[in-house]
PDB file of N, CA and C in Angstrom:
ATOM      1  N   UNK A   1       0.813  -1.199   0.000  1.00  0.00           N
ATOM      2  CA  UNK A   1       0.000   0.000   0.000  1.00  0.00           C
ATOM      3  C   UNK A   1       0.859   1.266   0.000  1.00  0.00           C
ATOM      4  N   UNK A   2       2.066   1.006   0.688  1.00  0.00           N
ATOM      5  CA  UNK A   2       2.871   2.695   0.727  1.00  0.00           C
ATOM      6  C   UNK A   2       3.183   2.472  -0.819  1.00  0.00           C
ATOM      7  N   UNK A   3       3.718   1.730  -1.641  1.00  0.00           N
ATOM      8  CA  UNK A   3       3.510   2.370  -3.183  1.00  0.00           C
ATOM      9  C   UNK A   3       2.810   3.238  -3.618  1.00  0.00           C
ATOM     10  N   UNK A   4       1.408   2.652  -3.701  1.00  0.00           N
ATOM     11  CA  UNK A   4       0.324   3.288  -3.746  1.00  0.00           C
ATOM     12  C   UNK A   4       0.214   4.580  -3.150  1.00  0.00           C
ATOM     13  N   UNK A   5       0.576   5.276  -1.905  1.00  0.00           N
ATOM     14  CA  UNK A   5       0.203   5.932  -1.251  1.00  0.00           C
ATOM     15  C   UNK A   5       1.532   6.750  -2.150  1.00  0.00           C
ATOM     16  N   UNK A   6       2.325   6.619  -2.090  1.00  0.00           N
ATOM     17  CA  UNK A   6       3.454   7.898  -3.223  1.00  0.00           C
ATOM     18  C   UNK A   6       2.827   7.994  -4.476  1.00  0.00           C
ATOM     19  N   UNK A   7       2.348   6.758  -5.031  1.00  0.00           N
ATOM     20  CA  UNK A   7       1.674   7.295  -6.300  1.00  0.00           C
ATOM     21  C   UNK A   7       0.407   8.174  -6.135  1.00  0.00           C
ATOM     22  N   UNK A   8      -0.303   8.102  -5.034  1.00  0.00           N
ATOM     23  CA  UNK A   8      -1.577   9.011  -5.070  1.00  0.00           C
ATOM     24  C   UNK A   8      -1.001  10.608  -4.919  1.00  0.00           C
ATOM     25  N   UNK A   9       0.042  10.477  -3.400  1.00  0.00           N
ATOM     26  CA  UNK A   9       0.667  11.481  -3.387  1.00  0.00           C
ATOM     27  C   UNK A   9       0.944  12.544  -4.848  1.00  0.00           C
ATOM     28  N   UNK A  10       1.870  11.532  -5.537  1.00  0.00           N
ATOM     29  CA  UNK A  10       2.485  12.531  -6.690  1.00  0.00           C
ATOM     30  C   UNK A  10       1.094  12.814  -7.901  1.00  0.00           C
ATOM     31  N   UNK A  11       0.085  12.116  -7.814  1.00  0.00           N
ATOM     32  CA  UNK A  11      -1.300  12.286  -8.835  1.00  0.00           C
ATOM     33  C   UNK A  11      -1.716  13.715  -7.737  1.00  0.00           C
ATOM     34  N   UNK A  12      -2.357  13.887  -6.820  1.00  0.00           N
ATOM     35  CA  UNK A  12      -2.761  14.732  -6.352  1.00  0.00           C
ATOM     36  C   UNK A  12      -1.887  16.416  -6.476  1.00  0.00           C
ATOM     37  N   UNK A  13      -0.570  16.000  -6.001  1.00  0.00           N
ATOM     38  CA  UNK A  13       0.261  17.360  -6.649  1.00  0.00           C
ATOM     39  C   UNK A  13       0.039  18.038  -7.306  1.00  0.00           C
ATOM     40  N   UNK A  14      -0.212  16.904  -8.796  1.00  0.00           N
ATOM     41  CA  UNK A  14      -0.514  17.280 -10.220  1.00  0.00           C
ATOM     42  C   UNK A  14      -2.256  18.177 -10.060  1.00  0.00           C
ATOM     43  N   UNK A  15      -2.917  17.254  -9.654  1.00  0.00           N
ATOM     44  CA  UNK A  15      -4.513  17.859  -9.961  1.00  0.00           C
ATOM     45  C   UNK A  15      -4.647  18.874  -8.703  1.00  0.00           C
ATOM     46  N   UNK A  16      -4.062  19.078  -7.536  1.00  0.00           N
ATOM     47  CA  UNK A  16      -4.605  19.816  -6.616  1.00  0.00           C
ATOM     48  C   UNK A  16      -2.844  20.946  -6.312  1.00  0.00           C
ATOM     49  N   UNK A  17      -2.797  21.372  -7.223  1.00  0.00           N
ATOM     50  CA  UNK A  17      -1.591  22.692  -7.402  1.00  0.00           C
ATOM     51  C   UNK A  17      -1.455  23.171  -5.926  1.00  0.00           C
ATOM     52  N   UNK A  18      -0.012  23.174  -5.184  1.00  0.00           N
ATOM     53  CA  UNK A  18       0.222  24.008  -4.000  1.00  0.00           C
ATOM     54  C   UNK A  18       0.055  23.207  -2.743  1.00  0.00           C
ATOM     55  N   UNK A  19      -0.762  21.821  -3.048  1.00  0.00           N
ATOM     56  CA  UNK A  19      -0.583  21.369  -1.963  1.00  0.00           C
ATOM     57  C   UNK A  19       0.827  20.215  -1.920  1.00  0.00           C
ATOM     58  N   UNK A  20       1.472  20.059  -0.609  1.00  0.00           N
ATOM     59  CA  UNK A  20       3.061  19.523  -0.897  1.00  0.00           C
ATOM     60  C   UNK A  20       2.898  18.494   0.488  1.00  0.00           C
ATOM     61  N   UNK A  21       1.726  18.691   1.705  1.00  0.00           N
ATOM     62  CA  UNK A  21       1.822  17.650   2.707  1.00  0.00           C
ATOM     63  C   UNK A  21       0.803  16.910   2.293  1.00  0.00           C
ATOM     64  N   UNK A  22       1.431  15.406   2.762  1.00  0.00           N
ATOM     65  CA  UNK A  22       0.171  14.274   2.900  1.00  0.00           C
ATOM     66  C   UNK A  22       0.554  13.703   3.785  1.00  0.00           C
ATOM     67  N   UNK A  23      -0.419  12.586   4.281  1.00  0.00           N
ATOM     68  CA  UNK A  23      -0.030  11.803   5.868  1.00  0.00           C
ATOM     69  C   UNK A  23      -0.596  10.408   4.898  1.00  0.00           C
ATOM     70  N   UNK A  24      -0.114   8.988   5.442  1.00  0.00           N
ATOM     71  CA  UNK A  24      -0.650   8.400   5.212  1.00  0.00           C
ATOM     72  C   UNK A  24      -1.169   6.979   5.979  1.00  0.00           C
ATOM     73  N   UNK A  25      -2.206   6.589   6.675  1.00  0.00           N
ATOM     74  CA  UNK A  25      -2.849   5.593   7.592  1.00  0.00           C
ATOM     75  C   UNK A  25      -3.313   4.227   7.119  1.00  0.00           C
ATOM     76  N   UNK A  26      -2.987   2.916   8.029  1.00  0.00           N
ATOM     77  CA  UNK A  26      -3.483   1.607   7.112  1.00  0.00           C
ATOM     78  C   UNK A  26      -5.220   2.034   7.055  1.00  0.00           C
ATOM     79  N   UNK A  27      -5.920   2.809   8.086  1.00  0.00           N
ATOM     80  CA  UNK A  27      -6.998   2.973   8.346  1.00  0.00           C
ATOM     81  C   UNK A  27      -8.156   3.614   6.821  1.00  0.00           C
ATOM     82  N   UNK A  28      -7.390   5.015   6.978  1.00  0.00           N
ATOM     83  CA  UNK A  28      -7.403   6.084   5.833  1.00  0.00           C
ATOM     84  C   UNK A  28      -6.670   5.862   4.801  1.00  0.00           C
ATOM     85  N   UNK A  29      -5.820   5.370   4.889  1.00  0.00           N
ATOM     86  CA  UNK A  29      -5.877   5.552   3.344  1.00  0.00           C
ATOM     87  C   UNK A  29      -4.292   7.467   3.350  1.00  0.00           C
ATOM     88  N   UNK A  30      -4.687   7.711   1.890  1.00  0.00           N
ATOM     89  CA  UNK A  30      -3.764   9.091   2.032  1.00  0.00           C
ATOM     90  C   UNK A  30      -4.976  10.140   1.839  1.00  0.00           C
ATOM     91  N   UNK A  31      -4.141  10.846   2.922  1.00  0.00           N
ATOM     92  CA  UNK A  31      -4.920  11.782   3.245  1.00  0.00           C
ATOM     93  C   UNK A  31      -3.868  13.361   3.260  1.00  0.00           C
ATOM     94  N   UNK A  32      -4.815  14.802   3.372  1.00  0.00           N
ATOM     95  CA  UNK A  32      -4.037  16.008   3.245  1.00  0.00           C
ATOM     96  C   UNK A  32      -4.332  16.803   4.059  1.00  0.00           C
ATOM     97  N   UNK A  33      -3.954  17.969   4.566  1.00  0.00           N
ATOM     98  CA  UNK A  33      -4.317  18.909   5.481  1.00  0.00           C
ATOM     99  C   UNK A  33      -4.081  20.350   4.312  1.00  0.00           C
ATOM    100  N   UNK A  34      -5.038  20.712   4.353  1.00  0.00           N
ATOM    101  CA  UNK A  34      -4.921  21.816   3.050  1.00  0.00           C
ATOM    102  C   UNK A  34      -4.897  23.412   3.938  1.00  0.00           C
ATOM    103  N   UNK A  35      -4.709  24.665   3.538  1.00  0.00           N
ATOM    104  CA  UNK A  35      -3.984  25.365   4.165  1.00  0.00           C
ATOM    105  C   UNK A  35      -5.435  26.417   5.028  1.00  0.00           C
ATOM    106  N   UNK A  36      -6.374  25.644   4.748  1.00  0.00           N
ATOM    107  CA  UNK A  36      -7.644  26.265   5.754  1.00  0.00           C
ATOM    108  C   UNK A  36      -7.625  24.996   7.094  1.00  0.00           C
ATOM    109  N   UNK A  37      -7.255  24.181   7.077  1.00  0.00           N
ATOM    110  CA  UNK A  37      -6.722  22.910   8.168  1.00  0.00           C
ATOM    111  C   UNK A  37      -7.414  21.906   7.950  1.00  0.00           C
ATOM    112  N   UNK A  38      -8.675  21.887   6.877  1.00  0.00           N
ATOM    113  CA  UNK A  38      -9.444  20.803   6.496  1.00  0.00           C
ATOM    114  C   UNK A  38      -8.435  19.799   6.166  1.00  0.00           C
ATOM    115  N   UNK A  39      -8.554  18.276   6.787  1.00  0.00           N
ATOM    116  CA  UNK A  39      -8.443  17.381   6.340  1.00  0.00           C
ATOM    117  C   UNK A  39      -9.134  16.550   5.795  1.00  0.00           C
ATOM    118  N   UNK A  40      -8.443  15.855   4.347  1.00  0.00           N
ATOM    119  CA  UNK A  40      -9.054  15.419   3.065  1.00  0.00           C
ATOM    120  C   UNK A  40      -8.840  13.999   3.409  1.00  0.00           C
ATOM    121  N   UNK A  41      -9.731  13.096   3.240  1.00  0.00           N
ATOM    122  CA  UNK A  41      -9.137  11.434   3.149  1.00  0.00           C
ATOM    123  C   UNK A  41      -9.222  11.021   1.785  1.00  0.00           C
ATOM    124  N   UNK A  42      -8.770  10.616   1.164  1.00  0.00           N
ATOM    125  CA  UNK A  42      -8.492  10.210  -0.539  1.00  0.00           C
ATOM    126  C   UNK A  42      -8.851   8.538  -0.561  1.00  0.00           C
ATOM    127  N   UNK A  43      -8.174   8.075   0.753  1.00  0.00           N
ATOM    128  CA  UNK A  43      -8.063   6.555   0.596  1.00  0.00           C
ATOM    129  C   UNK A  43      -6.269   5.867  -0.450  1.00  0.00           C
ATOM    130  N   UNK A  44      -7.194   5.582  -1.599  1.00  0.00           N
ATOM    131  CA  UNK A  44      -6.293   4.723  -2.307  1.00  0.00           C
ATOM    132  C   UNK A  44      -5.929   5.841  -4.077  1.00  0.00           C
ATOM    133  N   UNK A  45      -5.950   5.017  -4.867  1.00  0.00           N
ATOM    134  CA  UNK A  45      -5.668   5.985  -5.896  1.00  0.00           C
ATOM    135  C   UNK A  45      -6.662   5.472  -7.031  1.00  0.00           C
ATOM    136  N   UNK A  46      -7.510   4.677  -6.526  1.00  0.00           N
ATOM    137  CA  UNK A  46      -8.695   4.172  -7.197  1.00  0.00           C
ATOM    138  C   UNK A  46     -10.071   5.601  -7.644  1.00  0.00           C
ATOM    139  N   UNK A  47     -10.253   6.001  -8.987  1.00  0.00           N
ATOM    140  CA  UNK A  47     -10.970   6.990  -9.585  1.00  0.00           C
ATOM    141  C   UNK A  47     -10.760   8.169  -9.212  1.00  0.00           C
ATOM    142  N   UNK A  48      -9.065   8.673  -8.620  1.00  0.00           N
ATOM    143  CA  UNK A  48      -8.496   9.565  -8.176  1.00  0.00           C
ATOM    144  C   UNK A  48      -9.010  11.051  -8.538  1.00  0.00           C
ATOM    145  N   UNK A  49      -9.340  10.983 -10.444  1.00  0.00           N
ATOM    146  CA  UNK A  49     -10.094  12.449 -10.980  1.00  0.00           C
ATOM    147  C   UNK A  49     -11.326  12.666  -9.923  1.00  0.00           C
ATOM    148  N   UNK A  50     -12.125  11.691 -10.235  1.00  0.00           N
ATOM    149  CA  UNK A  50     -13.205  11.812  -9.630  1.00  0.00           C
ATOM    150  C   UNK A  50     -13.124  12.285  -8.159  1.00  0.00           C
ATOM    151  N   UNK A  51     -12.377  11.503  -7.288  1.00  0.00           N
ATOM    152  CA  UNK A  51     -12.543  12.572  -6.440  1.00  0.00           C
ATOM    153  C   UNK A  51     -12.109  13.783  -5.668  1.00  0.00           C
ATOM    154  N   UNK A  52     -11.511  14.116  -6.142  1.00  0.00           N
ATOM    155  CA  UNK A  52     -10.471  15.518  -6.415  1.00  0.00           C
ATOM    156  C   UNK A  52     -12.132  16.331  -6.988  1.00  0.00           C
ATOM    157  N   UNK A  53     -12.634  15.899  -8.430  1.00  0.00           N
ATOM    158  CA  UNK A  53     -13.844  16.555  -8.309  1.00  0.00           C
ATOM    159  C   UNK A  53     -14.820  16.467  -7.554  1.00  0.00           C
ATOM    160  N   UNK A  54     -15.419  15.794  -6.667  1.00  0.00           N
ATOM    161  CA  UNK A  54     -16.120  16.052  -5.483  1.00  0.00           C
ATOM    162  C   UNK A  54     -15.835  16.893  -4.480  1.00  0.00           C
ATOM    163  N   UNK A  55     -14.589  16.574  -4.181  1.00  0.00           N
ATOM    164  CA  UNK A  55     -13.750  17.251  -3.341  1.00  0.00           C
ATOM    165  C   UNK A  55     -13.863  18.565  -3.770  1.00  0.00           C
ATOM    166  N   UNK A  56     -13.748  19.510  -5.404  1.00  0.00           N
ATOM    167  CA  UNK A  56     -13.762  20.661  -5.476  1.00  0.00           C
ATOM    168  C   UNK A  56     -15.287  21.122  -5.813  1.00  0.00           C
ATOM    169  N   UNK A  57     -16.135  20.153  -5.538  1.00  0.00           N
ATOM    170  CA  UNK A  57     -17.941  20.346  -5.605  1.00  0.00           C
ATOM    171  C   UNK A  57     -17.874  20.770  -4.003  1.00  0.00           C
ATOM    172  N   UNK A  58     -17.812  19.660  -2.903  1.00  0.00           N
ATOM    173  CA  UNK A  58     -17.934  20.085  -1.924  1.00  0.00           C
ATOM    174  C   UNK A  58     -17.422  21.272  -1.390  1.00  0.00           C
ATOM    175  N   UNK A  59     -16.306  21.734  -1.490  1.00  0.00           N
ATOM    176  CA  UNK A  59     -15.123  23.131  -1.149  1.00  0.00           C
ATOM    177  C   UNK A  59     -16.508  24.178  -1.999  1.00  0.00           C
ATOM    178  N   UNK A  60     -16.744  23.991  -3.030  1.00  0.00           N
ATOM    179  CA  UNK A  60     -17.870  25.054  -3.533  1.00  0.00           C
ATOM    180  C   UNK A  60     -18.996  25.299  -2.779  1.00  0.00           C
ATOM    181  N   UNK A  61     -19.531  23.845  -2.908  1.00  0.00           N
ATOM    182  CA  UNK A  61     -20.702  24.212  -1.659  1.00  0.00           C
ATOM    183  C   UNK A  61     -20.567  24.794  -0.104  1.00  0.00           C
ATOM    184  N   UNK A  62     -19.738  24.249   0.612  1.00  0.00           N
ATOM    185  CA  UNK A  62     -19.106  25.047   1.664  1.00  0.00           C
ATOM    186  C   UNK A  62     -18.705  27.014   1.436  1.00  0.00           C
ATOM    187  N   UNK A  63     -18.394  27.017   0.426  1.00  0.00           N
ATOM    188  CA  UNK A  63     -18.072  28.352  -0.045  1.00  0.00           C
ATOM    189  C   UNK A  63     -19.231  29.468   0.710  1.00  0.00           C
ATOM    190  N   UNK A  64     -20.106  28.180  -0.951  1.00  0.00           N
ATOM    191  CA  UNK A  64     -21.204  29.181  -1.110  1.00  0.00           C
ATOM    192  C   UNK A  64     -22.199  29.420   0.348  1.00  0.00           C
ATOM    193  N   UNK A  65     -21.906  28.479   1.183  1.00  0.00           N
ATOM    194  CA  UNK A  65     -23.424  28.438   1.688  1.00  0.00           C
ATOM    195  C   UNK A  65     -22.564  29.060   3.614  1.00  0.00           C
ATOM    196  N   UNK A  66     -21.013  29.653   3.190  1.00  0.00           N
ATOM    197  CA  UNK A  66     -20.502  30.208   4.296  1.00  0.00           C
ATOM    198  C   UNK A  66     -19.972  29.156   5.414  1.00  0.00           C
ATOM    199  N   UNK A  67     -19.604  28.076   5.194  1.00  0.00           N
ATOM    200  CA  UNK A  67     -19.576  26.948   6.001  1.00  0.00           C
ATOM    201  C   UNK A  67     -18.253  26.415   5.916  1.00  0.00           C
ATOM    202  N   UNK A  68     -17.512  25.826   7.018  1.00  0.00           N
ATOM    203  CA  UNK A  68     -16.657  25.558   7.533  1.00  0.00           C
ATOM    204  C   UNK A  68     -16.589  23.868   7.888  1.00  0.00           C
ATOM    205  N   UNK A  69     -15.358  23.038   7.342  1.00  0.00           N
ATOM    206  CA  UNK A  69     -15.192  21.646   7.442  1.00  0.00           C
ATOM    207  C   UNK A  69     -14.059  21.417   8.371  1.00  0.00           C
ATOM    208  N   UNK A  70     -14.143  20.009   9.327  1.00  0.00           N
ATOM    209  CA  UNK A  70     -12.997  19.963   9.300  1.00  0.00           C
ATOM    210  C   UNK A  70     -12.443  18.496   9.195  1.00  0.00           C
ATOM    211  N   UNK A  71     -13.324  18.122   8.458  1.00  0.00           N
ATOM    212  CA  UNK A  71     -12.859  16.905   7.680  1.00  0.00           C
ATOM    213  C   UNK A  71     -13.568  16.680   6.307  1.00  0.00           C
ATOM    214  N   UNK A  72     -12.979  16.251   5.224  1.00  0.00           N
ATOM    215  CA  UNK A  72     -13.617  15.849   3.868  1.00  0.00           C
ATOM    216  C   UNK A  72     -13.314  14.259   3.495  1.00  0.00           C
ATOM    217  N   UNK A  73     -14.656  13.488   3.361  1.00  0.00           N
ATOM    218  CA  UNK A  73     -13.525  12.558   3.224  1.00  0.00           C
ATOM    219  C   UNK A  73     -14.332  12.254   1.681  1.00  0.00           C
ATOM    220  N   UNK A  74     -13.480  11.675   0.648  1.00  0.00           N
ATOM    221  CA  UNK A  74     -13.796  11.241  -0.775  1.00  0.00           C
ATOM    222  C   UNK A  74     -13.812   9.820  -1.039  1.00  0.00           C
ATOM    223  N   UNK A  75     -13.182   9.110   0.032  1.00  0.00           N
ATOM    224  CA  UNK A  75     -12.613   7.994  -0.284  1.00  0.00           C
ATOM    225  C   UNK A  75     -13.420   7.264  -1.494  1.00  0.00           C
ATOM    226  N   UNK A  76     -14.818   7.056  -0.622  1.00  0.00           N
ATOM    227  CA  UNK A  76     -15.821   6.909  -1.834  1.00  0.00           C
ATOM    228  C   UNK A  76     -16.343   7.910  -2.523  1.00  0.00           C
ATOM    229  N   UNK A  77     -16.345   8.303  -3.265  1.00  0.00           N
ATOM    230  CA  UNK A  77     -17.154   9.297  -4.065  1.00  0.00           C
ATOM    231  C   UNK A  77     -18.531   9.520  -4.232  1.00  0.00           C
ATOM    232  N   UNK A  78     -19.368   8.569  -4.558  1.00  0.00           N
ATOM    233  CA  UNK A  78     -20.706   8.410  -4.323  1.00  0.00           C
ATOM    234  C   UNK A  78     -21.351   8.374  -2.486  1.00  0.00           C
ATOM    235  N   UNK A  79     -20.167   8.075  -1.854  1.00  0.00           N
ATOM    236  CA  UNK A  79     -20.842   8.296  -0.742  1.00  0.00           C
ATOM    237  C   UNK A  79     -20.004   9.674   0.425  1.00  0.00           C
ATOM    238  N   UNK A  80     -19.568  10.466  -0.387  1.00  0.00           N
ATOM    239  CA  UNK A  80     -18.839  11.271   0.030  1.00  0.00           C
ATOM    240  C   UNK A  80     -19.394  12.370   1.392  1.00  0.00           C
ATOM    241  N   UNK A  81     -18.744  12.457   2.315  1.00  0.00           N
ATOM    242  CA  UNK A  81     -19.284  13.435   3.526  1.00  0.00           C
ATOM    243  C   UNK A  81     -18.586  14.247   3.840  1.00  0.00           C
ATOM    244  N   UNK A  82     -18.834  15.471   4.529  1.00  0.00           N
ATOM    245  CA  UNK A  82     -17.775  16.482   5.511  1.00  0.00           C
ATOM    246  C   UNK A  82     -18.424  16.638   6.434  1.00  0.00           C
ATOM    247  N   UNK A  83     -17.770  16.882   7.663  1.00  0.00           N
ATOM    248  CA  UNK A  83     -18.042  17.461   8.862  1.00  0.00           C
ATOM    249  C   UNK A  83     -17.420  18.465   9.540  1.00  0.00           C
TER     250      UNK A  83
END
């Protein structure tokens, strides 16, 4: 799995510009702390676009509606939550 977890690492770099920390858990999966302190759980590197785009659906909706996370998690995409 730590393979995996450098390869998600270096995919995310690419699609999510500026971010440079990740942590990674047998639990979670790889995960990020982005520079508002939200932490992201990604999981694995399984439909990685996809959820990078949820991830920037949810960050919108939070935007818009004035709201504050302090966790995102994508792992699944279809069943995606924040709190």
């Amino acid at each position: 799995m730590q393979v995996d977890a450098c390869r998600v690492a270096s995919q995310l770099q690419e699609l999510i510009p500026g971010v440079r920390s990740f942590d990674y858990s047998e639990s979670e999966g790889i995960s990020l702390l982005d520079a508002r302190g939200w932490k992201v759980l990604f999981g694995d590197s399984r439909d990685l676009r996809t959820k990078v785009a949820v991830l920037q659906a949810i960050e919108k909706r939070l935007a818009d509606e004035g709201q504050q996370a302090m966790l995102i998690d994508v792992r699944y995409p279809n069943g995606a939550y924040y709190r």
